[in-house]
Protein backbone atom coordinates (compact mmCIF):
# COMPACT_ATOMS: atom_id res chain seq x y z
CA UNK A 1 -29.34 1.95 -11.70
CA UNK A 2 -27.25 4.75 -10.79
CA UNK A 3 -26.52 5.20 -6.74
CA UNK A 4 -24.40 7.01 -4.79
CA UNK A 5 -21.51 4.52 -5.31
CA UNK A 6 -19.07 4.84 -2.48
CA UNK A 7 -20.38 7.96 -0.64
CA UNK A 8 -23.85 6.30 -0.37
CA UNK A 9 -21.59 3.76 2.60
CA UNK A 10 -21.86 5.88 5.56
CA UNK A 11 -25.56 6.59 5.54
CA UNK A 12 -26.41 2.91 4.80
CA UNK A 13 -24.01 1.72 7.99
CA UNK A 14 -25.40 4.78 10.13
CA UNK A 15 -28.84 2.54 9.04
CA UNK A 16 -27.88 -0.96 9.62
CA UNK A 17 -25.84 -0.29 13.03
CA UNK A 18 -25.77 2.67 14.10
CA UNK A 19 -24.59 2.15 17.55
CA UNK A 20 -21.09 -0.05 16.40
CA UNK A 21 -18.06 1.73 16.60
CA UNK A 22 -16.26 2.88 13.19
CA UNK A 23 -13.43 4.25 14.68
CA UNK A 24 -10.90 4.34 17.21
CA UNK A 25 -8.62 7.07 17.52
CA UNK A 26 -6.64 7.85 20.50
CA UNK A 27 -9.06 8.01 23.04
CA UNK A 28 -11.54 8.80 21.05
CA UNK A 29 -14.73 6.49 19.58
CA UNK A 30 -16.56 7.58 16.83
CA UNK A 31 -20.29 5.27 16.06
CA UNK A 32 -21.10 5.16 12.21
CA UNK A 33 -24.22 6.98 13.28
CA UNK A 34 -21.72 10.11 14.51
CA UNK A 35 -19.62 9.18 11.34
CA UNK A 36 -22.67 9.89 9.18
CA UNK A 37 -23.52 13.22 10.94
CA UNK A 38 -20.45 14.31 10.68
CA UNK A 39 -19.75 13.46 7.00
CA UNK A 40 -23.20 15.05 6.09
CA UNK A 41 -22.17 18.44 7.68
CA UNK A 42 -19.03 18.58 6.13
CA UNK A 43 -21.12 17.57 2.99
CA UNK A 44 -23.07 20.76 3.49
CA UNK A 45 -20.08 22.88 4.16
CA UNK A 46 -17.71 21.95 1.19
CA UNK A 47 -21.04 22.60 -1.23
CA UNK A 48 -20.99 26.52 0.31
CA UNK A 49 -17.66 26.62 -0.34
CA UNK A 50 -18.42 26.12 -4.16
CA UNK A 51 -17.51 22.30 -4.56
CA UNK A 52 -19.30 20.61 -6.91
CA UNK A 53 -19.19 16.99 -8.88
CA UNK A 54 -16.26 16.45 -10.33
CA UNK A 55 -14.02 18.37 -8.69
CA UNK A 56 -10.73 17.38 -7.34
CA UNK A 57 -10.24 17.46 -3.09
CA UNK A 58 -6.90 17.10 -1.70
CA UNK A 59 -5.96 16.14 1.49
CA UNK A 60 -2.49 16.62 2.60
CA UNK A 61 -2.27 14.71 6.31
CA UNK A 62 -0.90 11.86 8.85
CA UNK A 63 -4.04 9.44 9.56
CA UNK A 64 -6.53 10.86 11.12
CA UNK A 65 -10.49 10.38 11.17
CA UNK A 66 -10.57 13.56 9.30
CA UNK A 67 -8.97 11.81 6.26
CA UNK A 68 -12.34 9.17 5.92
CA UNK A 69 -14.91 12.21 6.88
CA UNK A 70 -13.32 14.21 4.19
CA UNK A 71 -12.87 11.11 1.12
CA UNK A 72 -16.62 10.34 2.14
CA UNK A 73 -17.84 13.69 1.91
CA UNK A 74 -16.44 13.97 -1.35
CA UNK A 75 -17.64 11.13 -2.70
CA UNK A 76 -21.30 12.38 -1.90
CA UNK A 77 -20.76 15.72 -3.61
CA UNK A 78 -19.44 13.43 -6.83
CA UNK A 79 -15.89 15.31 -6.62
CA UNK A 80 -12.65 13.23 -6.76
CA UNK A 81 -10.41 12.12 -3.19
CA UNK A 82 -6.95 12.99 -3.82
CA UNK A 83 -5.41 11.95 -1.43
CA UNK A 84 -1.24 12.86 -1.05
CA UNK A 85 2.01 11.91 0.78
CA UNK A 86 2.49 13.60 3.77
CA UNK A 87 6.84 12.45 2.97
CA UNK A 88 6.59 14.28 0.15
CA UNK A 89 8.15 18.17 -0.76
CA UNK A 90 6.58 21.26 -1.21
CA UNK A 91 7.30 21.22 -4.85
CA UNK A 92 6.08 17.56 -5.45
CA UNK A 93 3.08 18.46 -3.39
CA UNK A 94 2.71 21.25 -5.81
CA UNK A 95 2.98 19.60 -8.51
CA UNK A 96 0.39 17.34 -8.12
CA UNK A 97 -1.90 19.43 -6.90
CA UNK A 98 -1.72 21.43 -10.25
CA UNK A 99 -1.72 18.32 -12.30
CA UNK A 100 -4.67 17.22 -10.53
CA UNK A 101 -6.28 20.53 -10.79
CA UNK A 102 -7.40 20.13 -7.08
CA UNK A 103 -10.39 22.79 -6.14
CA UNK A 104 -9.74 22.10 -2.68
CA UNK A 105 -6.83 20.95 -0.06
CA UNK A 106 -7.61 20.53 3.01
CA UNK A 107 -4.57 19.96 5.20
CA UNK A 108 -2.72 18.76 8.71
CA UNK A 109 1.11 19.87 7.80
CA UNK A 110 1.86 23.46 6.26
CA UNK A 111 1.84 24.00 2.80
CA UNK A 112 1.72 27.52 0.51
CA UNK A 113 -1.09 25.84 -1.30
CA UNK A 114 -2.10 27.45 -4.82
CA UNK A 115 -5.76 26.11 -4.68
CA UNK A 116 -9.22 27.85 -4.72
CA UNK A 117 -10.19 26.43 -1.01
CA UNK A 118 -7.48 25.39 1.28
CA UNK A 119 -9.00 24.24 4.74
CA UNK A 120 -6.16 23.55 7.54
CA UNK A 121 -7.64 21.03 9.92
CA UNK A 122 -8.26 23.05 12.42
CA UNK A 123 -10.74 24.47 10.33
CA UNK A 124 -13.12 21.63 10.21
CA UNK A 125 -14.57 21.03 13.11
CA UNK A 126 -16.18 24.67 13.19
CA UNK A 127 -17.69 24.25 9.41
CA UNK A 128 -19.17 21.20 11.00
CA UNK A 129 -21.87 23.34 13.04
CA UNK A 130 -23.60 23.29 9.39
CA UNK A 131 -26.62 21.70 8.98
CA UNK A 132 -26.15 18.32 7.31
CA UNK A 133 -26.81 17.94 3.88
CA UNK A 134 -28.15 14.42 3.35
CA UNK A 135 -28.29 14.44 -0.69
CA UNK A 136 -25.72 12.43 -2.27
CA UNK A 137 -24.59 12.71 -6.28
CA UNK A 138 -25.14 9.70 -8.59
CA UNK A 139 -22.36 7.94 -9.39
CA UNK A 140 -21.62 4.81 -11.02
CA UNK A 141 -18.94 1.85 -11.36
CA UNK A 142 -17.59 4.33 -13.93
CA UNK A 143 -17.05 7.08 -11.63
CA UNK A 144 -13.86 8.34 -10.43
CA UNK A 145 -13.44 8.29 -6.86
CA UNK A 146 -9.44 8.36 -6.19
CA UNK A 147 -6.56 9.68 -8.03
CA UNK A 148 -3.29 8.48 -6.31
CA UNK A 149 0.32 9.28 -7.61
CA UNK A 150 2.47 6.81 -8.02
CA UNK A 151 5.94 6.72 -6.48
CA UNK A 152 7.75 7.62 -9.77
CA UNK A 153 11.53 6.79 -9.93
CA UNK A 154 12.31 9.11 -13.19
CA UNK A 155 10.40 12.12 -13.58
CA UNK A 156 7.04 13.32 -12.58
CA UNK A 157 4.66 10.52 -10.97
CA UNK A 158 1.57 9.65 -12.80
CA UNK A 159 -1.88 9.90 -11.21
CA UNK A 160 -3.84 6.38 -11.41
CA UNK A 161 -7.85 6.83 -11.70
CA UNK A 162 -9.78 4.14 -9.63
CA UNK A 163 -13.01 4.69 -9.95
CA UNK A 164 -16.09 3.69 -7.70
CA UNK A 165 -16.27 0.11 -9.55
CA UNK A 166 -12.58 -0.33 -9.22
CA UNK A 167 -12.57 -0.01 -5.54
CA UNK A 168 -15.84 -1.60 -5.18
CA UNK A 169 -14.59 -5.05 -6.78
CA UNK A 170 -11.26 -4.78 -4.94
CA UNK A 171 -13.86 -4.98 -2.10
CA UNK A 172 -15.24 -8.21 -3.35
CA UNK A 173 -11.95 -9.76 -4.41
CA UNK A 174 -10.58 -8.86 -0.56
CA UNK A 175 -13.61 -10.56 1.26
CA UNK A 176 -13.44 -13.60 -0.85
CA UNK A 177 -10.05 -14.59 0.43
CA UNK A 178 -10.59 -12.79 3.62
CA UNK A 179 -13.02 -13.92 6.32
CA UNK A 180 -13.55 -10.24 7.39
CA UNK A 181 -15.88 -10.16 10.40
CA UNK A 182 -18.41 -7.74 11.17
CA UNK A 183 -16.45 -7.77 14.51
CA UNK A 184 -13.26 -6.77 12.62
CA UNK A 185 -10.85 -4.80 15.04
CA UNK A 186 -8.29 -3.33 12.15
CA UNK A 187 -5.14 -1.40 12.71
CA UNK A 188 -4.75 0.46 10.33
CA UNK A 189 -1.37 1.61 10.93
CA UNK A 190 -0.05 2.01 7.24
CA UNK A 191 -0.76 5.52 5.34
CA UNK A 192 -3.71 5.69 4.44
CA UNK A 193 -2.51 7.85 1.19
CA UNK A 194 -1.33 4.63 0.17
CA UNK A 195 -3.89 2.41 -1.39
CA UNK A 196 -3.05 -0.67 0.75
CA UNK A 197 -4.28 0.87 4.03
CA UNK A 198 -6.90 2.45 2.17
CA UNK A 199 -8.35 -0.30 -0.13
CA UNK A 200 -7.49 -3.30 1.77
CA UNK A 201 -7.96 -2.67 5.29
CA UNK A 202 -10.21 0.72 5.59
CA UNK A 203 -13.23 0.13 3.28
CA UNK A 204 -13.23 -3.53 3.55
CA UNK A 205 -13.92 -2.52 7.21
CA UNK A 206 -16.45 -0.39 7.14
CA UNK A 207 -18.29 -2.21 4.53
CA UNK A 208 -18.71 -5.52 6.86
CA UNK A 209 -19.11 -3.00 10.22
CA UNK A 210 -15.93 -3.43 11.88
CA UNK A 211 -13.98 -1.06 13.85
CA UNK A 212 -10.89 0.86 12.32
CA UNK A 213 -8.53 1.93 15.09
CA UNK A 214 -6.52 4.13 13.26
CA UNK A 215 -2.89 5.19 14.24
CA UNK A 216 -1.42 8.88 13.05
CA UNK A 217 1.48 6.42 12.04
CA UNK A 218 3.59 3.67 12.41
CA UNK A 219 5.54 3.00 15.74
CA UNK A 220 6.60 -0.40 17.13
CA UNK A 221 5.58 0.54 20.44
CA UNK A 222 2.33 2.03 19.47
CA UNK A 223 1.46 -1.25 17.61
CA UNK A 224 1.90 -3.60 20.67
CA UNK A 225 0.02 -0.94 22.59
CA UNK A 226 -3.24 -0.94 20.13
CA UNK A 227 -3.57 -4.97 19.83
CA UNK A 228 -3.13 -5.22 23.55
CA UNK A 229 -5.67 -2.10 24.48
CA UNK A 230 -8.30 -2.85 21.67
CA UNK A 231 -7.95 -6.77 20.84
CA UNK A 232 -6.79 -5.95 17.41
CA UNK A 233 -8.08 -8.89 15.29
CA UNK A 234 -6.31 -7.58 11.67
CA UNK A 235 -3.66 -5.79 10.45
CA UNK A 236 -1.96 -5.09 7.07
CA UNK A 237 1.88 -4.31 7.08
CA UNK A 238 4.99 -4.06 4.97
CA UNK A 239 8.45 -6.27 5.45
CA UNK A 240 9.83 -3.19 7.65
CA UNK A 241 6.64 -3.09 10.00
CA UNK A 242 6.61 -6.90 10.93
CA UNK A 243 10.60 -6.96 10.91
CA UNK A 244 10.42 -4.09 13.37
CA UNK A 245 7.41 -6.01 15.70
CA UNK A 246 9.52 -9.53 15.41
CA UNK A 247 12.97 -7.77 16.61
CA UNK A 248 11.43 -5.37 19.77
CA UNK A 249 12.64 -7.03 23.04
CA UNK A 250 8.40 -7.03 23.28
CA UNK A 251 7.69 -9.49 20.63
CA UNK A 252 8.20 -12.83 23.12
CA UNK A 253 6.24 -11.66 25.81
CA UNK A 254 3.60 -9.68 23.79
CA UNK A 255 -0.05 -10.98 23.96
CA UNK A 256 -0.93 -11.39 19.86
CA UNK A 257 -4.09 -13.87 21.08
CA UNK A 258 -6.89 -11.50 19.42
CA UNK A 259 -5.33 -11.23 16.04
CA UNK A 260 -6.68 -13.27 13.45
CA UNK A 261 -4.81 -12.27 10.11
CA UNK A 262 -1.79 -10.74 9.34
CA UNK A 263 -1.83 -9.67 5.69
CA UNK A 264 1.30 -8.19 4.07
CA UNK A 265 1.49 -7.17 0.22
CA UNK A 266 4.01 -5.28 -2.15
CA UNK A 267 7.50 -6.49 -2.20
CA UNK A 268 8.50 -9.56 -1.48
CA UNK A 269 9.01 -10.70 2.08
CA UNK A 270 11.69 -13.16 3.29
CA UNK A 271 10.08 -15.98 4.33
CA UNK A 272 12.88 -16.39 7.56
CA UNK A 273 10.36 -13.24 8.64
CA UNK A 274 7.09 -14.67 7.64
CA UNK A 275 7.94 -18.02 9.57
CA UNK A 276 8.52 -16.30 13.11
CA UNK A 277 5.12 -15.05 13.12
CA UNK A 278 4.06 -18.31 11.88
CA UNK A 279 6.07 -20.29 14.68
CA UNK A 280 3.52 -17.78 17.37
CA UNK A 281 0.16 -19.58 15.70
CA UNK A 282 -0.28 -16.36 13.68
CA UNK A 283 -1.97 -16.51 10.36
CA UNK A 284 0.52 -14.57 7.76
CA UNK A 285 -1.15 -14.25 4.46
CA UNK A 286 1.03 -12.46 1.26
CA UNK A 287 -0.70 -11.18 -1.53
CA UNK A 288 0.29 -9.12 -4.53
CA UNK A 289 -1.02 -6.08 -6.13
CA UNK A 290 -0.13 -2.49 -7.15
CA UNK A 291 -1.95 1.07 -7.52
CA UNK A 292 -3.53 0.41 -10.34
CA UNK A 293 -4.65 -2.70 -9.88
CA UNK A 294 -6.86 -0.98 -6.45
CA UNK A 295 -4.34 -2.96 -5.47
CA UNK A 296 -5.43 -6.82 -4.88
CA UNK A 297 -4.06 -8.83 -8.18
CA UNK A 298 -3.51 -12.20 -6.12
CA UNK A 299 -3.56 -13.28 -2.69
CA UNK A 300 -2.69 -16.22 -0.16
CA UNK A 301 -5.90 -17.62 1.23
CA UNK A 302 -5.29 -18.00 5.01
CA UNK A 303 -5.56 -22.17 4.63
CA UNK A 304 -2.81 -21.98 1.95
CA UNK A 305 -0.92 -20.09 4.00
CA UNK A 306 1.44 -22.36 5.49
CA UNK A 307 2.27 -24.98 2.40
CA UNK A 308 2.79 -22.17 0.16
CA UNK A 309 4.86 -19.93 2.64
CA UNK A 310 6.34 -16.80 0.66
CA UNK A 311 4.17 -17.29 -2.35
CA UNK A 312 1.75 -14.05 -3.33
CA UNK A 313 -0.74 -16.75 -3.87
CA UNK A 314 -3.34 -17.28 -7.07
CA UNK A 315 -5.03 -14.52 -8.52
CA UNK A 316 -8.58 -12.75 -6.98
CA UNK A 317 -11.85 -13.93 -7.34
CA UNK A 318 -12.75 -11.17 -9.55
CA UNK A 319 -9.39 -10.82 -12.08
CA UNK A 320 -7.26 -12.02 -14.20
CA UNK A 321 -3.96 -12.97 -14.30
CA UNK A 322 -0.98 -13.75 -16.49
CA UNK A 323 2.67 -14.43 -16.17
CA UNK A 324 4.44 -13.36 -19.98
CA UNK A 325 7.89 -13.47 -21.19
CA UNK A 326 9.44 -10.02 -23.19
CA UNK A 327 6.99 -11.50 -26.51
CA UNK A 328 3.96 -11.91 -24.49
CA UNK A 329 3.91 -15.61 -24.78
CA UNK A 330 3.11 -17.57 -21.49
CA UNK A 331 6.30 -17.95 -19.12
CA UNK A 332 6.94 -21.83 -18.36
CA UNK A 333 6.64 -22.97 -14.74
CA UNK A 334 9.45 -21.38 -12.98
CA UNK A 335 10.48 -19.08 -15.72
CA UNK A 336 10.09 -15.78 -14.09
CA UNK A 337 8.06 -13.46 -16.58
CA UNK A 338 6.18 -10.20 -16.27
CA UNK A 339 3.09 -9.81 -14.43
CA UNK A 340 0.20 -8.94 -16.49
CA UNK A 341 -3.65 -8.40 -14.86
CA UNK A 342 -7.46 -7.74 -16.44
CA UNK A 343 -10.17 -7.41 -14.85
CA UNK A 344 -12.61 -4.91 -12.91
CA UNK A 345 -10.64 -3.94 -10.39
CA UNK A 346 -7.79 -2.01 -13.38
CA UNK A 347 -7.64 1.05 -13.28
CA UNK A 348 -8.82 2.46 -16.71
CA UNK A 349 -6.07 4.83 -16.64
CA UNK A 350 -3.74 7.70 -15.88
CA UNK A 351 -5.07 11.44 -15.23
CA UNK A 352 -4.05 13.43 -17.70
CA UNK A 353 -1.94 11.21 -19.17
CA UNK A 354 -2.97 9.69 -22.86
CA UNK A 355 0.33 8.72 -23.41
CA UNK A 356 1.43 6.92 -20.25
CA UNK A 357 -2.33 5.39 -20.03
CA UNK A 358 -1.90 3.75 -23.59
CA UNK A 359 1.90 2.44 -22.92
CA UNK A 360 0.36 0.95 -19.60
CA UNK A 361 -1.72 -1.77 -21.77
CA UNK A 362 -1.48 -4.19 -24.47
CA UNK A 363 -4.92 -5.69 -25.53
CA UNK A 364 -6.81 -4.77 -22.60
CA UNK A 365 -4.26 -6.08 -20.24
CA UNK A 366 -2.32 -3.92 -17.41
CA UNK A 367 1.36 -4.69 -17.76
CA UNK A 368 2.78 -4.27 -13.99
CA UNK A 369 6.46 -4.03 -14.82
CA UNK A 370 6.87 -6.47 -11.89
CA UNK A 371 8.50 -10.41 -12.16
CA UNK A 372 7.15 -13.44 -10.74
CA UNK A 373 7.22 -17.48 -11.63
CA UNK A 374 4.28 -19.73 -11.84
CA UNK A 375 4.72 -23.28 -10.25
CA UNK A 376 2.65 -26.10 -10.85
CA UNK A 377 -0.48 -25.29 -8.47
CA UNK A 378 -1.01 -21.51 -10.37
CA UNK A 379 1.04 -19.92 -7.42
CA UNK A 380 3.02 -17.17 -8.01
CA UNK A 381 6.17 -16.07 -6.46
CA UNK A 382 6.98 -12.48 -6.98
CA UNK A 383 10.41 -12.53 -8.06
CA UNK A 384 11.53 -8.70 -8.70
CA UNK A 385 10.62 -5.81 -10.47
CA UNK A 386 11.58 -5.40 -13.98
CA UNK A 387 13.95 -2.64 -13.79
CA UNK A 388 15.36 -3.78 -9.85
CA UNK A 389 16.72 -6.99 -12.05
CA UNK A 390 19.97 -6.24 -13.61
CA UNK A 391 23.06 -8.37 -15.92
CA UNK A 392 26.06 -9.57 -14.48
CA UNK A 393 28.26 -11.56 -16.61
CA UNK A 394 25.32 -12.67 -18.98
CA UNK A 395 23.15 -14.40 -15.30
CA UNK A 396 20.01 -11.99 -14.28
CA UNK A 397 20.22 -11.11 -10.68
CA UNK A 398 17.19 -10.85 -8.78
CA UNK A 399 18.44 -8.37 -5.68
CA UNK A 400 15.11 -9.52 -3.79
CA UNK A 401 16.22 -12.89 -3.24
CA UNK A 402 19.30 -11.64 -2.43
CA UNK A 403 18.03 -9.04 0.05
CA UNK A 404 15.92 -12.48 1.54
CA UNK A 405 19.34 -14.53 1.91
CA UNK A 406 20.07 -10.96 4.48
CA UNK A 407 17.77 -11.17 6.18
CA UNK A 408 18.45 -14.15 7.80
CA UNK A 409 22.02 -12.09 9.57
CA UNK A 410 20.83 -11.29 13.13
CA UNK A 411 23.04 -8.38 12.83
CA UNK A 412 21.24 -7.29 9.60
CA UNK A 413 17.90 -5.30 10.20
CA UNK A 414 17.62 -4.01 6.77
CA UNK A 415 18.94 -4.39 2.85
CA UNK A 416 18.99 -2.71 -0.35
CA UNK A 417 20.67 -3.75 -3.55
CA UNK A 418 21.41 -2.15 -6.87
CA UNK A 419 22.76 -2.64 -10.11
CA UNK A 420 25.50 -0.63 -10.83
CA UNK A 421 27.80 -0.58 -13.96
CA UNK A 422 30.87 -2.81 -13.92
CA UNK A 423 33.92 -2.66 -16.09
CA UNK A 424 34.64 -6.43 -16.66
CA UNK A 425 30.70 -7.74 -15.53
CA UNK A 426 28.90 -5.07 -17.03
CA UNK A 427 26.64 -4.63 -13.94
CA UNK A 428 27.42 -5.84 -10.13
CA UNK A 429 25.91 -5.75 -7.03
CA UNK A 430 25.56 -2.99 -4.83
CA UNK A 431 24.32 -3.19 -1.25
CA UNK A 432 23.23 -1.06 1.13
CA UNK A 433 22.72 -2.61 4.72
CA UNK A 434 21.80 -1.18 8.06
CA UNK A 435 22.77 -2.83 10.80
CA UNK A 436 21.07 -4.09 13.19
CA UNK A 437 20.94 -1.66 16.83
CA UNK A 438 24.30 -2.66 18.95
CA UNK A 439 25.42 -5.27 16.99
CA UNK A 440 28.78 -4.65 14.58
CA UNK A 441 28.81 -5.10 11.05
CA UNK A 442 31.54 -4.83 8.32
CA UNK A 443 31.17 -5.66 4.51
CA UNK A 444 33.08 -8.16 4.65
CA UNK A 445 30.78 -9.88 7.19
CA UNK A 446 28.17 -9.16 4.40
CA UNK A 447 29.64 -10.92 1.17
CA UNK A 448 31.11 -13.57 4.00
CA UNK A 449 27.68 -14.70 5.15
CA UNK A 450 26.61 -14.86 1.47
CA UNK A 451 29.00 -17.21 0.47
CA UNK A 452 27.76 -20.85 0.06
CA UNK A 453 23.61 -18.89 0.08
CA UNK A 454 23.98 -17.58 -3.37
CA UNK A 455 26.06 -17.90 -6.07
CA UNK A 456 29.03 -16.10 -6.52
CA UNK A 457 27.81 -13.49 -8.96
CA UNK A 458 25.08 -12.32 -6.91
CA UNK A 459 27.37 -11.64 -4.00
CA UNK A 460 27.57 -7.55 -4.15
CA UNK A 461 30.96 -6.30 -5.04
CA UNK A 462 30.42 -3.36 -3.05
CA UNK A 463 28.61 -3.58 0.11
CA UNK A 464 27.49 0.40 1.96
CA UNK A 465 26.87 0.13 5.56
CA UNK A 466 24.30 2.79 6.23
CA UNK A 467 21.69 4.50 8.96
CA UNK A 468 19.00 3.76 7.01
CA UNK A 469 17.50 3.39 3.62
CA UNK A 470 15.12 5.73 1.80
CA UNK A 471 11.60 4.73 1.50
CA UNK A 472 8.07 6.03 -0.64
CA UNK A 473 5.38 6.53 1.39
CA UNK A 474 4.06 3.66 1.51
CA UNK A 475 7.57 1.94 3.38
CA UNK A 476 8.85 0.64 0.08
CA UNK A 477 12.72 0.94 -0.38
CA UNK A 478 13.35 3.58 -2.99
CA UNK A 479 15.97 1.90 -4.78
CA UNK A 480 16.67 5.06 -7.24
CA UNK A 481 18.51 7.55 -4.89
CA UNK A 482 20.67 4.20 -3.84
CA UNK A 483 21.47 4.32 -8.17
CA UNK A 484 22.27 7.73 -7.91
CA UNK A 485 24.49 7.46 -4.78
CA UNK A 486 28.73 7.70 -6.67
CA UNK A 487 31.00 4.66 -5.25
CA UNK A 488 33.37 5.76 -2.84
């Protein structure tokens, strides 16, 4: 039986509990009863305005409640969320709104937007005076509900498809290893353009009736402020977020009694960081995933969480997972080996994009590009991905464990490192290290404090000392300008 997939969730949470509060932002409260009016009107609005199922809406923003009013009301109408990066340029904004083929944009930041309908924000509360529209489009677990462009290193990035099945079994696979609450307080603090806030934190959320308090973005400050004002009882983060939190002259007076769960995915984080939140009682779960798997490929159940510290944990509930080497054949434990994952939470493919969409699979399975090892228990270890990795004298070199031995410099905040061609080793190290506020750094302090950590041919032969490192959207390290950089 077909429903209304997705954008049938507001109107049955407006039924169920009306009166709990979806979201928090700044000062203002929003029930899922007000959430539902609202959605409805803009439902009624965007169908005068000519959109119709199928159709591709943009929205071009910081978070904002405005982002989940407009991906619902899409969803109703059977049209396709797009949502984009607010980091990005005009012409990459461009870009994929052509590619997309977006009807609609509706947007917080200026853009010279070549689109049918392009709302600024400002515009939406008056369409809102509409009378609600309360029909809602079939659609089923075959539906597409997102397109999100990947961070691509060379070229144009691809759009991956998750449809309404994809995002509803991510759902599933995140509250089996999750003990979301009904009175879930989440910060959502990451972008929610990027599929981790989104898919993990957001709709998990509203599906059990928790509160979202949503943040415009991410602020150290801010963060402390929110779990202190609303008894924050979640939150999802990257390596820079909880390395920023854990180094604020806040973090050893700061009252972190209400949260529950800490849940971090992506790359790999050092596990010198994941054991100072550990050492304040705080559950710090790691899990592993990626656009197109919506993302959740494996995770670290909370009661795992300290005799498996750093591992991403054994795959969902709902999924597959292998570990291959270069001929497919299963990895041995430890060997690291590519990450491959199945199941109904894959995306089905790229927009537009036969080509890329067939190179992405190999008998039904999603080949992540990404490295991890398998010890004896089925955990996996995320080791690097596939093209970070590079050759130096004949020995692979892994910069993420590298970048983990940095981390444990108290005048280190942050590090990057590259391969980059060598004469006599054919590739060495490159690193790129910010320093930590006050405190004085050289490279030679670097390589220094790596001797006797690593072995000698994964101590960078050339070692940057920068401001700060450049990152997607999502607070990943984008590790292909650093490539591009010439040695001095």
């Amino acid at each position: 039986m077909r429903d209304a997939g997705l954008g049938s969730w507001p109107a049955r949470r407006a039924a169920m509990s009306p009166g709990r509060t979806a979201m928090v932002f700044a000062d203002r409260r929003t029930t899922y009863a007000e959430l539902y009016e609202r959605i409805t009107r803009l439902v009624a609005a965007l169908r005068a305005a000519g959109i119709r199922p199928g159709d591709r809406v943009a929205y071009l923003g910081p978070n904002h409640p405005s982002f989940v009013e407009t991906m619902f009301a899409t969803w109703r109408i059977g049209a396709v969320f797009v949502p984009l990066n607010v980091r990005l340029t005009e012409p990459e904004l461009t870009y994929q709104l052509r590619h997309s083929g977006a009807t609609a944009l509706i947007s917080a930041v200026p853009i010279d937007a070549d689109v049918p309908l392009h709302l600024r924000l400002d515009d939406l509360d008056p369409l809102l005076a509409a009378d609600p529209d309360h029909h809602a489009e079939p659609a089923g677990p075959d539906t597409a509900a997102l397109i999100l462009y990947t961070s691509g290193t060379t070229g144009h990035p691809k759009g991956a498809v998750l449809t309404h099945g994809n995002l509803v079994w991510n759902c599933y696979n995140l509250l089996v290893s999750v003990d979301v609450a009904g009175d879930e307080v989440t910060l959502v603090s990451a972008p929610l353009f990027h599929v981790a806030a989104l898919n993990q934190c957001l709709l998990p959320t509203i599906l059990k009736g928790g509160t979202s308090v949503i943040m415009p973005g991410w602020d150290v400050d801010g963060c402390f402020d929110a779990i202190a004002r609303h008894r924050i009882t979640w939150m999802f983060g990257v390596t820079q977020m909880f390395a920023g939190l854990s180094r604020s002259p806040r973090w050893a007076s700061a009252d972190l009694s209400s949260v529950r769960t800490l849940m971090t995915g992506g790359a790999p984080v050092p596990e010198a960081l994941i054991r100072i939140f550990q050492e304040r009682g705080l559950v710090f779960c790691q899990g592993y995933g990626m656009t197109e798997t919506s993302p959740g490929a494996t995770f670290l159940e909370a009661g795992e969480s300290r005799d498996h510290i750093g591992s991403a944990g054994l795959p969902v509930f709902f999924a597959d997972v292998r570990v291959t080497r270069p001929d497919l054949t299963p990895a041995g434990p430890g060997e690291p080996g590519e990450i491959l994952v199945r199941g109904p939470n894959v995306t089905p493919g790229y927009w537009n994009d036969p080509a890329a969409t067939a190179a992405a699979f190999t008998d039904g399975w999603l080949r992540s590009g990404d490295l991890a090892v398998v010890d004896g228990s089925g955990h996996l270890r995320i080791v690097d991905r596939t093209k970070d990795m590079y050759i130096s004298g004949g020995e692979n070199v892994y910069p993420a464990e590298v970048e983990a031995a940095l981390f444990d410099h108290p005048a280190i905040a942050e590090a990057a490192i590259v391969g980059v061609p060598d004469d006599r080793w054919g590739e060495v190290g490159r690193a790129f290290v910010v320093p930590t506020r006050g405190m004085p750094l050289t490279p030679t302090d670097v390589r220094e404090f790596l001797t006797g950590r690593v072995a000698a041919y994964k101590i960078p032969a050339h070692v940057d000392i920068v401001d700060d490192l450049p990152r997607t959207g999502s607070g990943k390290v984008r590790k292909g300008p650093l490539r591009a950089r010439p040695l001095p």
